[in-house]
N, C-alpha and C. Protein backbone atom coordinates (compact mmCIF):
# COMPACT_ATOMS: atom_id res chain seq x y z
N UNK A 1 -34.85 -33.99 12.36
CA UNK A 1 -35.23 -32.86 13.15
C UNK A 1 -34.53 -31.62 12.60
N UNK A 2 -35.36 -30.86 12.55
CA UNK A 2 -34.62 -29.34 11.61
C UNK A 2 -34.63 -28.38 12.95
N UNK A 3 -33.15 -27.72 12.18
CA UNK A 3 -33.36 -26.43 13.54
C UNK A 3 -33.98 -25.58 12.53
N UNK A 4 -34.08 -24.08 13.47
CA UNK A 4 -35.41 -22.80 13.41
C UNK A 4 -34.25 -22.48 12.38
N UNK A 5 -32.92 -22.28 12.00
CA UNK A 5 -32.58 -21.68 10.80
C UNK A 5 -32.53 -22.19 9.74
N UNK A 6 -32.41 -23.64 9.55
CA UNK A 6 -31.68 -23.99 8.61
C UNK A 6 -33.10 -25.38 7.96
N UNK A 7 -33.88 -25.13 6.81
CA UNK A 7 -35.20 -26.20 7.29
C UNK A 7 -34.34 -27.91 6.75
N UNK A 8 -33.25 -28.14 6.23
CA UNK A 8 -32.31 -29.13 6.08
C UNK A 8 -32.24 -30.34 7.40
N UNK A 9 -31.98 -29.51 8.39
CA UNK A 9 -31.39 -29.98 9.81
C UNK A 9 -29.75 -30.19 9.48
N UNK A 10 -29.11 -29.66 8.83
CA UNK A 10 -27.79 -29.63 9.00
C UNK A 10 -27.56 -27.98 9.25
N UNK A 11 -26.13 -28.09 10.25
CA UNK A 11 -25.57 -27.00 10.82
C UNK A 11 -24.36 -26.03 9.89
N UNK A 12 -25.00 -24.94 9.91
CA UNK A 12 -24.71 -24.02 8.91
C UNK A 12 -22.97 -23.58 9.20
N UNK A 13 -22.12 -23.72 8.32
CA UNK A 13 -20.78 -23.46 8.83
C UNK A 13 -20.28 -21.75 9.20
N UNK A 14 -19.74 -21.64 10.34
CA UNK A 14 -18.76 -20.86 10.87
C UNK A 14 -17.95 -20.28 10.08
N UNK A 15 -17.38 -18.96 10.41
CA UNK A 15 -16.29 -18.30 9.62
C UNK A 15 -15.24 -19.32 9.93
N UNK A 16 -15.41 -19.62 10.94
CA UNK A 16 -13.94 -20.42 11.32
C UNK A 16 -13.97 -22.38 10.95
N UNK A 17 -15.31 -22.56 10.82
CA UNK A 17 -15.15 -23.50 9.69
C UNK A 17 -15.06 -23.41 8.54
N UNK A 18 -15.09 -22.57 7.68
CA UNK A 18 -14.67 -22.53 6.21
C UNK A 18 -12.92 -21.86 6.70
N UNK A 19 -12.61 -21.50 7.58
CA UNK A 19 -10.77 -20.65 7.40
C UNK A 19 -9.94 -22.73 7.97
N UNK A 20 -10.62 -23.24 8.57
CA UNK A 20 -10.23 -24.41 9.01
C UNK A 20 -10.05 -25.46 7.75
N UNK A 21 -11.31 -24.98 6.35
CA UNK A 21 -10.92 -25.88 5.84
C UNK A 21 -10.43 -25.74 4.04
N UNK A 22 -10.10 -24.22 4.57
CA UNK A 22 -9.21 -23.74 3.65
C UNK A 22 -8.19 -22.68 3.85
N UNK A 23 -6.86 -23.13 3.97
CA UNK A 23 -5.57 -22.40 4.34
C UNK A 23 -5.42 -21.09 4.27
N UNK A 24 -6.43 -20.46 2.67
CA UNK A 24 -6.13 -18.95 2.50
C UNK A 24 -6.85 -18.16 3.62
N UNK A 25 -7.87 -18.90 3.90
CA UNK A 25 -8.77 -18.01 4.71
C UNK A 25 -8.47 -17.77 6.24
N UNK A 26 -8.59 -16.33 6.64
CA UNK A 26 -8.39 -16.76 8.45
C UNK A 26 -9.79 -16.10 8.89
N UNK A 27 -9.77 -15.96 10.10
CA UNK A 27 -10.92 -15.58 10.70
C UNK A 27 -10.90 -13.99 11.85
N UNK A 28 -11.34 -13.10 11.38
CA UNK A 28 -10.82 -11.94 11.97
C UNK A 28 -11.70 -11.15 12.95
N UNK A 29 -11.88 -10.26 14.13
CA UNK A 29 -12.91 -9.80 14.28
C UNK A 29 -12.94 -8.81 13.71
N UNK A 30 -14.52 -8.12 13.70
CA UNK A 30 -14.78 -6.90 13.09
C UNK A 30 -14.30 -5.66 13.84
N UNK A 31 -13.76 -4.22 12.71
CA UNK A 31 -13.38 -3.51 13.63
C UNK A 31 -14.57 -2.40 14.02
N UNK A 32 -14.87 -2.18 15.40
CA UNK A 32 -15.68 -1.87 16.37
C UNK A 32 -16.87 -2.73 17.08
N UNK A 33 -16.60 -3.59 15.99
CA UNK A 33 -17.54 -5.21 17.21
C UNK A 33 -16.75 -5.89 17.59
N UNK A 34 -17.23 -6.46 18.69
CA UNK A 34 -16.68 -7.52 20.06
C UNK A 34 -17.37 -8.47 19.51
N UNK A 35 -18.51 -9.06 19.73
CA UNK A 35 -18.80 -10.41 18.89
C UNK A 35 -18.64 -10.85 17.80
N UNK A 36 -18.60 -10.15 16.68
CA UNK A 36 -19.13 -10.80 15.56
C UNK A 36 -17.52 -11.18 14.80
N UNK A 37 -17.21 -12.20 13.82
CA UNK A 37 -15.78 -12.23 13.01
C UNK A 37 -16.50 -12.31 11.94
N UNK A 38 -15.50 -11.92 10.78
CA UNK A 38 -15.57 -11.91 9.14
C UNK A 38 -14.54 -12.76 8.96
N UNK A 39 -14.95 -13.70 7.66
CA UNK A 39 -14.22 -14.61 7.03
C UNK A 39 -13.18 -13.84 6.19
N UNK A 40 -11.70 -13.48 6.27
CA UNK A 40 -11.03 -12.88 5.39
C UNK A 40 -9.75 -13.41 4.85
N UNK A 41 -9.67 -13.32 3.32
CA UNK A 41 -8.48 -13.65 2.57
C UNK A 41 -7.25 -13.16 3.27
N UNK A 42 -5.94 -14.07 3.55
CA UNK A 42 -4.94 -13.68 4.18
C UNK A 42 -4.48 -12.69 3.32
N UNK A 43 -4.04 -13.49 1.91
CA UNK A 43 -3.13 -12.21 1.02
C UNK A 43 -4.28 -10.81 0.52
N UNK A 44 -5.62 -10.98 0.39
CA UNK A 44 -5.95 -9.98 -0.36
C UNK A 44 -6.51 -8.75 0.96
N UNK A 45 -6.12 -9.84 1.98
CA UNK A 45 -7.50 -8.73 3.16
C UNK A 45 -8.65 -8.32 2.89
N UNK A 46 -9.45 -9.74 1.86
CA UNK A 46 -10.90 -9.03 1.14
C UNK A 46 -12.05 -9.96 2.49
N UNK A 47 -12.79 -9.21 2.56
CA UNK A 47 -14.01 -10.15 4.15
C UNK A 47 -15.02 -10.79 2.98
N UNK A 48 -14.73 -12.02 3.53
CA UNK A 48 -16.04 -12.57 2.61
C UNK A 48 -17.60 -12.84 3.54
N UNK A 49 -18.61 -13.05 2.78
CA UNK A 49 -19.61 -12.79 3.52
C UNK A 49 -20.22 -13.76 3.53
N UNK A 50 -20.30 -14.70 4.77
CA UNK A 50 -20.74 -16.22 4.37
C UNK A 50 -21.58 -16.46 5.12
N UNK A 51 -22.50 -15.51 5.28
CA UNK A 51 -23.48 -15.35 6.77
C UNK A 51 -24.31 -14.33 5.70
N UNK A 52 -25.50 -15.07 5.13
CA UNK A 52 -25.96 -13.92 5.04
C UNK A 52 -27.26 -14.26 3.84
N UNK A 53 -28.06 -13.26 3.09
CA UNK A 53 -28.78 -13.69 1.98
C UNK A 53 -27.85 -13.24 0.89
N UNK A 54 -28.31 -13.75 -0.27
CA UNK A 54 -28.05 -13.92 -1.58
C UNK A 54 -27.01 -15.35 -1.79
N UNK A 55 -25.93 -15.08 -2.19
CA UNK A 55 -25.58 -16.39 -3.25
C UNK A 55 -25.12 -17.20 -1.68
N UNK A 56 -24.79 -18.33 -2.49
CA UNK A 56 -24.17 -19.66 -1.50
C UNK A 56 -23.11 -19.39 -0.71
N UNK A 57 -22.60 -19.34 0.70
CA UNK A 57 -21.29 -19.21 0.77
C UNK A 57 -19.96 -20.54 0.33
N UNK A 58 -20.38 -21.54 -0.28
CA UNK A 58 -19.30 -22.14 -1.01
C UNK A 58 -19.38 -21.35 -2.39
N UNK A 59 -20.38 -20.51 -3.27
CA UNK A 59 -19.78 -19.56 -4.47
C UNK A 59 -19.08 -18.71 -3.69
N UNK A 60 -19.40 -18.10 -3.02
CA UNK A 60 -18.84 -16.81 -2.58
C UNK A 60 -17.35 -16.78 -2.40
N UNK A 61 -16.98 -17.92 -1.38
CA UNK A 61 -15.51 -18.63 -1.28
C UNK A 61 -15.06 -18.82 -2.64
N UNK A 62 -15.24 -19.74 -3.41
CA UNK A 62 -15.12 -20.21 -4.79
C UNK A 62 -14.44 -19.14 -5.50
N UNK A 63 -15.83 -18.66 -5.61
CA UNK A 63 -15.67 -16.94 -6.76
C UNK A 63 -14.79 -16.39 -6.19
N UNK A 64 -13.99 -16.26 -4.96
CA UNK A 64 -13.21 -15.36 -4.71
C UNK A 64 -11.66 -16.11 -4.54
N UNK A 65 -11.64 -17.35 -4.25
CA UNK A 65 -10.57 -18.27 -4.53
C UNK A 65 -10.07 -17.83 -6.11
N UNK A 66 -11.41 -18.14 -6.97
CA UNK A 66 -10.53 -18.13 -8.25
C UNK A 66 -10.27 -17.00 -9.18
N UNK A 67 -10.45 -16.08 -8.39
CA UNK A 67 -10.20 -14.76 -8.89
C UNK A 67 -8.52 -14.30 -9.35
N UNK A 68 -9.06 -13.61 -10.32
CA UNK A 68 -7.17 -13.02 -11.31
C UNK A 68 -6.66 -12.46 -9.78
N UNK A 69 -7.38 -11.50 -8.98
CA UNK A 69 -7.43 -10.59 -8.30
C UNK A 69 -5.84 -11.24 -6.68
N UNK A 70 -6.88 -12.06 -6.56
CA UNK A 70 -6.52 -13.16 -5.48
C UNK A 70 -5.41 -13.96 -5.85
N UNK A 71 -5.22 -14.39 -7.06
CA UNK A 71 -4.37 -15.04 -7.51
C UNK A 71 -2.86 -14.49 -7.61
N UNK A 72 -3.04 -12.77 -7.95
CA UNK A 72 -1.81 -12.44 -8.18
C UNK A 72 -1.42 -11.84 -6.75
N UNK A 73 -2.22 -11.57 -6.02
CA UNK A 73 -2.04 -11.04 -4.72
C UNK A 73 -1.29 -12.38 -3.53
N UNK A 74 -1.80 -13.82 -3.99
CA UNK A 74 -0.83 -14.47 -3.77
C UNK A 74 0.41 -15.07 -3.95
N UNK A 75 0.24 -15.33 -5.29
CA UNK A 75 1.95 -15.09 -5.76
C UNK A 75 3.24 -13.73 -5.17
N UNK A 76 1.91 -12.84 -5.09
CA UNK A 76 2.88 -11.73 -4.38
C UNK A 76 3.80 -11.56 -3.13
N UNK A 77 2.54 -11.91 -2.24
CA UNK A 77 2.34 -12.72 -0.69
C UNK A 77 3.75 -13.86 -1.01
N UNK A 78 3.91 -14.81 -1.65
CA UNK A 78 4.30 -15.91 -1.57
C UNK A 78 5.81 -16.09 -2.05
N UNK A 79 5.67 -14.77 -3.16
CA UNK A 79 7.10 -13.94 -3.55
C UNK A 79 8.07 -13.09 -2.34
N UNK A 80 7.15 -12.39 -1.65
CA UNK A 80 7.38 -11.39 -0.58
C UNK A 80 8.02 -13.02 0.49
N UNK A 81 7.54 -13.64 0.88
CA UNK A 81 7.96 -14.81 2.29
C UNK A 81 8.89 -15.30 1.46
N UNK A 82 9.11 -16.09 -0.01
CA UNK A 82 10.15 -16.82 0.14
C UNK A 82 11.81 -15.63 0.43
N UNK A 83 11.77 -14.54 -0.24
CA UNK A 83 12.88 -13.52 -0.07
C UNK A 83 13.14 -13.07 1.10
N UNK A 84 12.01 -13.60 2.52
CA UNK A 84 12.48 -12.93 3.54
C UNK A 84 12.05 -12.17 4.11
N UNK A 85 11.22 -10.73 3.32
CA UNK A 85 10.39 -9.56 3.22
C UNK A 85 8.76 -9.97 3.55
N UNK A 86 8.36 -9.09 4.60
CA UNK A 86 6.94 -9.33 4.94
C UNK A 86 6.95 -7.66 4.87
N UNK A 87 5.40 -7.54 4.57
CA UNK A 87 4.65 -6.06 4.44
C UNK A 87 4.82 -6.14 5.96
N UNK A 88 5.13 -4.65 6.14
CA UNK A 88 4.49 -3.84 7.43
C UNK A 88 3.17 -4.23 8.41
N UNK A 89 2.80 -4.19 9.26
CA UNK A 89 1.66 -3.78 9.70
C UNK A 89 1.15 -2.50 9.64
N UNK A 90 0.11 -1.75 9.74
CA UNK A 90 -0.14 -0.02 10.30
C UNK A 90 0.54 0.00 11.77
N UNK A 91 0.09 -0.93 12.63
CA UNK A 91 0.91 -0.65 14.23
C UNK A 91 2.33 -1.04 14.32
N UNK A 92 2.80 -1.54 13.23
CA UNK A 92 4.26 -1.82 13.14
C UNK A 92 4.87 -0.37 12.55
N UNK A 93 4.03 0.48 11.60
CA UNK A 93 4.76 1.57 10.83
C UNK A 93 4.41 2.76 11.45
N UNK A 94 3.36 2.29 12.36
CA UNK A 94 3.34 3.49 13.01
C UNK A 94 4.30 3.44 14.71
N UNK A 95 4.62 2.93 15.22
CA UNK A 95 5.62 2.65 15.80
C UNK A 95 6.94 2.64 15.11
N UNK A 96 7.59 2.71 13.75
CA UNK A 96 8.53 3.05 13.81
C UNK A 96 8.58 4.67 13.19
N UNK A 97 7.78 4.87 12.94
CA UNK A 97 7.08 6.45 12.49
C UNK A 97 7.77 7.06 14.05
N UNK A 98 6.42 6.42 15.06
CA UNK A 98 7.07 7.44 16.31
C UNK A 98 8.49 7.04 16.92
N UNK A 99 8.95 6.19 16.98
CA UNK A 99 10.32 6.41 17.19
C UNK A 99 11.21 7.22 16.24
N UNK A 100 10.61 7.41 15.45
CA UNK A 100 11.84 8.11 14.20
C UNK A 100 11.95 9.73 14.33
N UNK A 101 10.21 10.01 15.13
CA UNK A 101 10.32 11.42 15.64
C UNK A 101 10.72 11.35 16.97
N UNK A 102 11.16 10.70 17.73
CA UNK A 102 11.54 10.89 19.27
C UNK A 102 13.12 11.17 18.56
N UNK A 103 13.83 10.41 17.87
CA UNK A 103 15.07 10.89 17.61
C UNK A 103 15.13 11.64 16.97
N UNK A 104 14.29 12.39 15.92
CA UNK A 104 14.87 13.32 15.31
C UNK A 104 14.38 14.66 16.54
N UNK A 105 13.36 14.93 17.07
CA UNK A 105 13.13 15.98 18.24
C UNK A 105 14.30 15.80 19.30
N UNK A 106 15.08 14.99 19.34
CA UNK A 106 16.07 14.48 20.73
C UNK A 106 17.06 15.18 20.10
N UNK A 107 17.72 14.44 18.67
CA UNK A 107 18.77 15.51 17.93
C UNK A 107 18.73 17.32 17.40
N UNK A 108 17.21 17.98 17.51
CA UNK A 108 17.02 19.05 17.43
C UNK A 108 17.16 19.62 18.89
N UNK A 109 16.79 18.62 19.57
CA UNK A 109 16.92 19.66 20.88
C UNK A 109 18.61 19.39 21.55
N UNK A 110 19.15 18.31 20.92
CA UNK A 110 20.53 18.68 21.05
C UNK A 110 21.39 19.60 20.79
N UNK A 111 20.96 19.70 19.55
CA UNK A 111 21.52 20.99 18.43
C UNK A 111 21.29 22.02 19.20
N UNK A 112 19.77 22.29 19.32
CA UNK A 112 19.75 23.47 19.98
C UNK A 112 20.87 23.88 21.69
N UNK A 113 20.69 22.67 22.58
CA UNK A 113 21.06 22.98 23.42
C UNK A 113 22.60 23.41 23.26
N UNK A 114 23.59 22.53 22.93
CA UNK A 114 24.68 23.24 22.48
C UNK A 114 24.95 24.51 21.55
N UNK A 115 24.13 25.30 21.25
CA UNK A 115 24.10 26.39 20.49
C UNK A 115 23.94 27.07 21.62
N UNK A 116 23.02 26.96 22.52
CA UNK A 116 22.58 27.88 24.18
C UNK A 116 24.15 27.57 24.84
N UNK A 117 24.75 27.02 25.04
CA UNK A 117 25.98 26.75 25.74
C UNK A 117 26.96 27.17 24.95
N UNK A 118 27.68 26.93 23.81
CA UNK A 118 28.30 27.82 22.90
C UNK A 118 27.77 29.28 22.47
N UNK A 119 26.91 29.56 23.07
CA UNK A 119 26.92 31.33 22.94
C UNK A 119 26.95 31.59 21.40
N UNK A 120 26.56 30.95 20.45
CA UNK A 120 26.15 30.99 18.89
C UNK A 120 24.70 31.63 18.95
N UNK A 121 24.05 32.41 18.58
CA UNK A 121 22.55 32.27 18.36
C UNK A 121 21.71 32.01 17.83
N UNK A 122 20.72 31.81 17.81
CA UNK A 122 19.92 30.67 17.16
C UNK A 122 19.42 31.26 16.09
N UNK A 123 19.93 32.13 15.30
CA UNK A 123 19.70 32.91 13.96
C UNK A 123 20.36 32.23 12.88
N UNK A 124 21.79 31.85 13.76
CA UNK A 124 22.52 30.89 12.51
C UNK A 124 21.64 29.52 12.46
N UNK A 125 21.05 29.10 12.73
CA UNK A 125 20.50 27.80 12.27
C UNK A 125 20.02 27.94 11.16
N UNK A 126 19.53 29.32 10.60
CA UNK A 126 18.84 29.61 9.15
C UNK A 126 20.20 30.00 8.51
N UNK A 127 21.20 30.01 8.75
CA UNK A 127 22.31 30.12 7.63
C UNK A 127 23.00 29.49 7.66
N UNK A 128 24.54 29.13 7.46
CA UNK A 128 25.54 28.48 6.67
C UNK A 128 25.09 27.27 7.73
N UNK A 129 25.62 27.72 9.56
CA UNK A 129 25.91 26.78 10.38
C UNK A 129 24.43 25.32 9.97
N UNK A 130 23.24 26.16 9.82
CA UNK A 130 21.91 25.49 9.95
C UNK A 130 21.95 24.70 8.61
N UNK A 131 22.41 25.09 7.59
CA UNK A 131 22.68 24.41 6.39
C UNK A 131 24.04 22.92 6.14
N UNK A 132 24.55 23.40 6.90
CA UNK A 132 26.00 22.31 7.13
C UNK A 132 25.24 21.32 7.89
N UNK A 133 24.62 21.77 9.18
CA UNK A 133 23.93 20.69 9.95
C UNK A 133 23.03 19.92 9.18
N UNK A 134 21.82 20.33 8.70
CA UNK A 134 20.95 19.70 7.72
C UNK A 134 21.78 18.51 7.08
N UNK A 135 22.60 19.10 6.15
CA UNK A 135 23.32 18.30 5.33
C UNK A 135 24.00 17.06 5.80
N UNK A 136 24.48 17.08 7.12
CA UNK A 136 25.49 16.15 7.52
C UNK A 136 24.85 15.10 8.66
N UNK A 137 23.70 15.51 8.77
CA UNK A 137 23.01 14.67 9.99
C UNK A 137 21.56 14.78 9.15
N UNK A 138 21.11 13.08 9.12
CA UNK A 138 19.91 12.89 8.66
C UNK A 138 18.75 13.29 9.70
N UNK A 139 18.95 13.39 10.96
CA UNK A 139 17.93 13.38 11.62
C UNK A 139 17.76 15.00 11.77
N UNK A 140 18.16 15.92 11.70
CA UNK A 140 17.73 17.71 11.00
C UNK A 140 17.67 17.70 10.09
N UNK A 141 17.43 16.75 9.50
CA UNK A 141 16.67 17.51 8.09
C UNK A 141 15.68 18.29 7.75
N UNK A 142 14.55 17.30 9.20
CA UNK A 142 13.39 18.28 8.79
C UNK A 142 13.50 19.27 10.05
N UNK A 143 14.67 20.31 10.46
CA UNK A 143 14.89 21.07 11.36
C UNK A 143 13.82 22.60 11.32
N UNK A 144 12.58 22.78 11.86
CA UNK A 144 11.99 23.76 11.98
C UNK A 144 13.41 25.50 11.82
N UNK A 145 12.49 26.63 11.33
CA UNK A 145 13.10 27.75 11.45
C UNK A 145 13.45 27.60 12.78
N UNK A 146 14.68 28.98 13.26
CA UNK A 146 15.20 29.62 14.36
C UNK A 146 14.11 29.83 15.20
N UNK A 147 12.74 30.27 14.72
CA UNK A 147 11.65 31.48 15.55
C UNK A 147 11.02 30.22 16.44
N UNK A 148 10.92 29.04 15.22
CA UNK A 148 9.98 27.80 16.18
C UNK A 148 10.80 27.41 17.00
N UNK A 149 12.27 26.99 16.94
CA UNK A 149 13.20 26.64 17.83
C UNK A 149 13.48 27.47 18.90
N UNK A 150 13.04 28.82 18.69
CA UNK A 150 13.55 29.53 20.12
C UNK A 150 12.06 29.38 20.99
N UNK A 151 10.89 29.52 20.19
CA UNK A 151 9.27 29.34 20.93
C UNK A 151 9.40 28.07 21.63
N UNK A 152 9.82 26.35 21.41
CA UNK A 152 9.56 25.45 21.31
C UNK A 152 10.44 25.10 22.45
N UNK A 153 11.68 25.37 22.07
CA UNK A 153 13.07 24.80 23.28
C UNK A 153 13.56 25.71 24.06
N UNK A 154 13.35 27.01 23.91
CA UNK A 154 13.76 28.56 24.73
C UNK A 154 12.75 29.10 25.66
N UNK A 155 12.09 28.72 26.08
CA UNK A 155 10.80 28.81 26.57
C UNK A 155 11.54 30.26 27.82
N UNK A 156 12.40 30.43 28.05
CA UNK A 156 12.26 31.51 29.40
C UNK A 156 12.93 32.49 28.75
């Protein structure tokens, strides 16, 4: 008895049966679809297309298993885990991205505030005082001019 897709009568494999029966592969969803997953290489993050017309999806797997491409991208992968070291995520680097500006805006508006309480004005931040600071504290480095600091934190 054949089903309506396949005129064989055998059942056509799943992304998640070919990632089940090969280690490199996982199974991911697509980004802005809710239903559908792509078959994708762990180390290369390449989507293979095993749903679909043209070639076989055992070439498709194959051809992309034995690729230079894939090959060195796992040794890389495999170099990177035994030392310890895993790549980033984007939501991992971008989370430490924004924490890195909550402290450096926390230490500018420190700076500033003790400059308002020490009766210094905020002109020296563009000379010697603003230059010593830079230098000695990593988190002013990237310290905006005096004019943005008085618009930004001086507001009355």
């Amino acid at each position: 008895m054949a089903t309506a897709g396949n005129k064989r009568g055998r059942k056509r494999k799943s992304p998640s049966d070919w990632a089940r029966e090969y280690e490199e592969l996982e199974v991911k969803k697509k980004m802005g679809d809710t239903e559908s997953e792509a078959l994708t290489c762990k180390y290369c993050s390449f989507e293979i297309n095993v749903i679909g017309p043209g070639k076989k999806p055992w070439d498709r797997v194959h051809e992309h298993l034995s690729s230079k491409r894939h090959a060195k991208m796992e040794q890389n992968y495999l170099k990177r885990a035994a030392e310890g070291k895993q790549q980033l995520t984007l939501y991992d680097s971008e989370v430490r991205s924004k924490l890195r500006e909550k402290e450096h805006e926390g230490a500018i508006h420190d700076f500033v505030r003790s400059m308002a309480f020490s009766g210094i004005p905020l002109t020296q931040a563009d000379n010697f005082l603003g230059l010593f600071v830079k230098k000695y504290c990593p988190a002013l480095r990237s310290m905006p001019t005096y004019r943005q600091l008085s618009n930004k934190h001086l507001k009355e």
